[in-house]
N, C-alpha and C. Protein backbone atom coordinates (compact mmCIF):
# COMPACT_ATOMS: atom_id res chain seq x y z
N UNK A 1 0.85 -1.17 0.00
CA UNK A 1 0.00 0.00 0.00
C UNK A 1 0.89 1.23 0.00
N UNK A 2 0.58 2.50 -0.87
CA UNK A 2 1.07 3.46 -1.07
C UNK A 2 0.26 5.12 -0.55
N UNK A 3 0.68 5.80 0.03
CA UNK A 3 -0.26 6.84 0.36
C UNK A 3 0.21 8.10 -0.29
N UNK A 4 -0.18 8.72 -0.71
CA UNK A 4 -0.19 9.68 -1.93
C UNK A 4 -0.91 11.02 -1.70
N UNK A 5 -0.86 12.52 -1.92
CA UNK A 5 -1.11 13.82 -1.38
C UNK A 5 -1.18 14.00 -3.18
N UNK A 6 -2.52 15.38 -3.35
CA UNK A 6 -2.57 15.93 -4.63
C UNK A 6 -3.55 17.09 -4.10
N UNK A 7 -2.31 18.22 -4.43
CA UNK A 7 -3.01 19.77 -4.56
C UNK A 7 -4.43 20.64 -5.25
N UNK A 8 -4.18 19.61 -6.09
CA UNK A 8 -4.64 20.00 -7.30
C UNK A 8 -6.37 19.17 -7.60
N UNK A 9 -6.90 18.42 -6.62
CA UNK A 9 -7.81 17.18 -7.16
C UNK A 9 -9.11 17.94 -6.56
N UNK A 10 -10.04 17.98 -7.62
CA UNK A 10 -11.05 18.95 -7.65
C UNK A 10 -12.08 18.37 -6.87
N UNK A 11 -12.15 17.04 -5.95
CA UNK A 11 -13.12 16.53 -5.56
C UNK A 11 -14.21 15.32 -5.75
N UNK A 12 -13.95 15.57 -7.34
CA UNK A 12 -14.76 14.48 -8.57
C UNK A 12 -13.99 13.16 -8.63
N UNK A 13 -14.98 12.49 -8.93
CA UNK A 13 -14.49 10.78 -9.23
C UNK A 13 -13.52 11.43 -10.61
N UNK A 14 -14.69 12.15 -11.18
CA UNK A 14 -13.40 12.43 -12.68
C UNK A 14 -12.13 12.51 -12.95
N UNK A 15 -12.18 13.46 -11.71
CA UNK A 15 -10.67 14.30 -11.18
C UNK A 15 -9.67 13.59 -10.83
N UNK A 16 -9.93 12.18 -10.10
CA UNK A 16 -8.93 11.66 -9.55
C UNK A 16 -8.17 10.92 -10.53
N UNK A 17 -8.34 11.05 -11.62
CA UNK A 17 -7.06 10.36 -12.91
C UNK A 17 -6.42 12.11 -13.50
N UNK A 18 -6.73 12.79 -13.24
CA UNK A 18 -6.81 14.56 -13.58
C UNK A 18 -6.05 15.07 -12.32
N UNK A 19 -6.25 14.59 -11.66
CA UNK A 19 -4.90 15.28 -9.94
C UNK A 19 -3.82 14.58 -10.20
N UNK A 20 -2.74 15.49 -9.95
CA UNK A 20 -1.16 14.98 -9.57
C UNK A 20 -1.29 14.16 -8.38
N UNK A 21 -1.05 13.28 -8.45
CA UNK A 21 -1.14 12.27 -6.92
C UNK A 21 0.99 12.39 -7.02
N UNK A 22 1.07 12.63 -5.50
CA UNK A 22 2.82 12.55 -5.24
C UNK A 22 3.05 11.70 -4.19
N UNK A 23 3.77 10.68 -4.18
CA UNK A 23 3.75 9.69 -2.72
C UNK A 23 4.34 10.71 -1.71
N UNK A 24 4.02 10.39 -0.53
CA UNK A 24 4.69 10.21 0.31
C UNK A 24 5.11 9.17 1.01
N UNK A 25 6.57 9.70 0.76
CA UNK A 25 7.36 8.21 1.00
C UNK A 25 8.31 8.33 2.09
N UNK A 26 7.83 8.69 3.00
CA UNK A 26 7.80 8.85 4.63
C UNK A 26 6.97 8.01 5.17
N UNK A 27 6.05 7.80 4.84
CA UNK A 27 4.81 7.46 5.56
C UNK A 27 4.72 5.75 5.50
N UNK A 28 5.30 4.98 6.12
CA UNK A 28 5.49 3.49 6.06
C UNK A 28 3.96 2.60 6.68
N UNK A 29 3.66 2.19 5.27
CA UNK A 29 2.41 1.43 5.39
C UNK A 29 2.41 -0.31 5.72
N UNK A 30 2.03 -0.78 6.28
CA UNK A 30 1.79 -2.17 7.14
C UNK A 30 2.13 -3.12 5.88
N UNK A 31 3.07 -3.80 5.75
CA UNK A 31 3.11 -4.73 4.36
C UNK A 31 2.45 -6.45 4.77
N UNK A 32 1.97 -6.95 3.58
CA UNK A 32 1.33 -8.19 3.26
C UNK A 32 2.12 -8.77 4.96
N UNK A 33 3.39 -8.84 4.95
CA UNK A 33 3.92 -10.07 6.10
C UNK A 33 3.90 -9.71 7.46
N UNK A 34 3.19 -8.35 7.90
CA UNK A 34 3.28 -7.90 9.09
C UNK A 34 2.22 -8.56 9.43
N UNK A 35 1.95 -8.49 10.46
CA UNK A 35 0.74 -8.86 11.12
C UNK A 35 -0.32 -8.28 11.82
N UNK A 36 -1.35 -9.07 11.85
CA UNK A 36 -2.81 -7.52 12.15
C UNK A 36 -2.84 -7.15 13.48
N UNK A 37 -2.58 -5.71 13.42
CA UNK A 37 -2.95 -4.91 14.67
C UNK A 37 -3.55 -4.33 14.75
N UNK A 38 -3.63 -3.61 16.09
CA UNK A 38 -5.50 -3.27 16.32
C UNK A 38 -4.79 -1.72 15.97
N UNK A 39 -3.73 -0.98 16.05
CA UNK A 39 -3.20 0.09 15.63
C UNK A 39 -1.65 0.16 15.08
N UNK A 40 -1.93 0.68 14.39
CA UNK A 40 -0.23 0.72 13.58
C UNK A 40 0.49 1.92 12.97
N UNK A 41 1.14 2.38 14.05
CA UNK A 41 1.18 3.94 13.63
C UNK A 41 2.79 3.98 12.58
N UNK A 42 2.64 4.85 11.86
CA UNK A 42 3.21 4.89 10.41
C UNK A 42 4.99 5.60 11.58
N UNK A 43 4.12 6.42 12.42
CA UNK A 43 5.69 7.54 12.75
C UNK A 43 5.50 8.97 12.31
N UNK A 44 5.80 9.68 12.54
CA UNK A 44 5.61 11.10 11.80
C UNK A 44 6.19 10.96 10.56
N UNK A 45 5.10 11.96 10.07
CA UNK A 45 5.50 11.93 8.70
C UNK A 45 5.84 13.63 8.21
N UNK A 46 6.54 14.22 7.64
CA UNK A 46 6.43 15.69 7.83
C UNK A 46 6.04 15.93 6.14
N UNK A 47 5.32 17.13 6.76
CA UNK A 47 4.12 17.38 5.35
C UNK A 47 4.42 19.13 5.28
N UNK A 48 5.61 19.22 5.99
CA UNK A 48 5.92 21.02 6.31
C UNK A 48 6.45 21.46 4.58
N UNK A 49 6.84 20.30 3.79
CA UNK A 49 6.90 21.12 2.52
C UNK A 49 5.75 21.19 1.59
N UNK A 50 4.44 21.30 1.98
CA UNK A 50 3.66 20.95 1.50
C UNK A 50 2.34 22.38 1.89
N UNK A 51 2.34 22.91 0.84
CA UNK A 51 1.20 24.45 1.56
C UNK A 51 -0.33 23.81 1.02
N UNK A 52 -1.13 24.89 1.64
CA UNK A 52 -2.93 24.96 1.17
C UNK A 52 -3.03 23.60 1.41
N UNK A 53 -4.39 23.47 0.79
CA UNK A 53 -5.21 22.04 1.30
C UNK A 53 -4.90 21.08 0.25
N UNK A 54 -4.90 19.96 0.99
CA UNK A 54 -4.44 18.95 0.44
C UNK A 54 -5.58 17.66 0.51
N UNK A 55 -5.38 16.89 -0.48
CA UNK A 55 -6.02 15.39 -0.06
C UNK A 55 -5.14 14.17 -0.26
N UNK A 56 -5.61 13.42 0.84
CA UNK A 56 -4.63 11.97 0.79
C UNK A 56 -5.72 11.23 0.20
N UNK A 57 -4.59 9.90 -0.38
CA UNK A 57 -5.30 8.85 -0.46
C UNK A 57 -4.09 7.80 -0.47
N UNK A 58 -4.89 6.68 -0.63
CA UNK A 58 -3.93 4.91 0.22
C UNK A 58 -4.34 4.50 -1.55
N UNK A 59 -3.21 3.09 -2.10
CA UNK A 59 -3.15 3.35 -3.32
C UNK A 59 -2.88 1.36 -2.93
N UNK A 60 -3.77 0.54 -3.21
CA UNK A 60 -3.53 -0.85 -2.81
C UNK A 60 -2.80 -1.63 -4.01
N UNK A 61 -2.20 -2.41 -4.28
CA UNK A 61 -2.06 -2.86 -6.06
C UNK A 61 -1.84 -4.47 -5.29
N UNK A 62 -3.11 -5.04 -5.82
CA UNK A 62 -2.58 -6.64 -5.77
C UNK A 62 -1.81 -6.98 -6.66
N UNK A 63 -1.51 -8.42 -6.56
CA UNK A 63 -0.46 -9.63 -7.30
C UNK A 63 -1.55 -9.34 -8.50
N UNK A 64 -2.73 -9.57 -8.33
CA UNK A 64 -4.05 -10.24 -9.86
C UNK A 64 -3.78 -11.77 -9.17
N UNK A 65 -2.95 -12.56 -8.61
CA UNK A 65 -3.02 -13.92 -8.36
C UNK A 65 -4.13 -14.65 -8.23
N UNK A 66 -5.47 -13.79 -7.23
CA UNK A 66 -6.28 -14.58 -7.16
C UNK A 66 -7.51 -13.52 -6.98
N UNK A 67 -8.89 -14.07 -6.65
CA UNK A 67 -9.70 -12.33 -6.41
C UNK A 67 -9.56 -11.88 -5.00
N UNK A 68 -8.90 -12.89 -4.11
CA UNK A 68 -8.96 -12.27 -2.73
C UNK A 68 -7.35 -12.08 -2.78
N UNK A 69 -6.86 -10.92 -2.85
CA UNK A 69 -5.49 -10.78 -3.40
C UNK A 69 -5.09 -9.71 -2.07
N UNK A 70 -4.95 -10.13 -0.69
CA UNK A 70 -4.87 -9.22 0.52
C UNK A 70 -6.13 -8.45 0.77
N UNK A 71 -6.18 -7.95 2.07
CA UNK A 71 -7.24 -7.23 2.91
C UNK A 71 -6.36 -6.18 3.34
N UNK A 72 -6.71 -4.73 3.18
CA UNK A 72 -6.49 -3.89 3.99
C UNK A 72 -7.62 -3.35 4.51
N UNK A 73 -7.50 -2.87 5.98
CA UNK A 73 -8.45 -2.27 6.61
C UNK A 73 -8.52 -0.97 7.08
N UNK A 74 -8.26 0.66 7.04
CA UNK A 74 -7.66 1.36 7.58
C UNK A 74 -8.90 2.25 7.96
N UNK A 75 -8.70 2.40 9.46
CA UNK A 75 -9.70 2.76 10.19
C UNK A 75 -8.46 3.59 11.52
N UNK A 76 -9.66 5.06 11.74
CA UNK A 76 -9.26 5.58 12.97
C UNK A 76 -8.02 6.29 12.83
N UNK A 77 -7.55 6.87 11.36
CA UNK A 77 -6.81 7.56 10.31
C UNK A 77 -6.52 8.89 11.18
N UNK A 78 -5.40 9.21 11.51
CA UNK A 78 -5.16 10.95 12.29
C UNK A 78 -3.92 10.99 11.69
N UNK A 79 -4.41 12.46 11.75
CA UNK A 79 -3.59 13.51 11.42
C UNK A 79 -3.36 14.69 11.90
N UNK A 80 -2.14 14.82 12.33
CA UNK A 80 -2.21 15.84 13.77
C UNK A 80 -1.39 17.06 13.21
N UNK A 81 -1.50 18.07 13.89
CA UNK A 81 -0.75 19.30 13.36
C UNK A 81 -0.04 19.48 14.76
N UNK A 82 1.43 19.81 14.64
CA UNK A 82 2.54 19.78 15.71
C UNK A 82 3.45 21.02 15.06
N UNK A 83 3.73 21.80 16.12
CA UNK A 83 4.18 23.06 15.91
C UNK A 83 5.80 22.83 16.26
């Protein structure tokens, strides 16, 4: 799983092939061999080069191996502002 920030994404289903999506690749997401926890915090991630409003999104890519190709669950998502 990949989590990704775009300045630019107007809101629309349309939009989201139309927004710059940019990883952030700070932000360390739970891989296939970890194991399930009830919380799994990534670590700070710093977003200080980053102005105006923004939207995230989580970016999953199975194998195609099979149709149940991993479960992610992501619930209870924060984001804190630290001075």
């Amino acid at each position: 799983m990949e989590v990704f920030y775009a300045d630019d994404w107007d809101g629309t289903e349309a939009g989201v092939t139309a927004a710059t999506w940019r990883i952030l690749t700070d932000a360390y997401v739970v891989k296939d061999t970890d194991s399930f926890a009830e919380w799994f915090s990534s670590g700070n991630v710093d977003l200080s080069c980053i102005s105006g409003t923004i939207h995230i999104a989580f970016k999953y890519t199975g194998s195609g191996q099979s149709t149940f190709d991993g479960v992610y669950e992501l619930d209870d998502i924060s984001v804190d502002f630290v001075e």
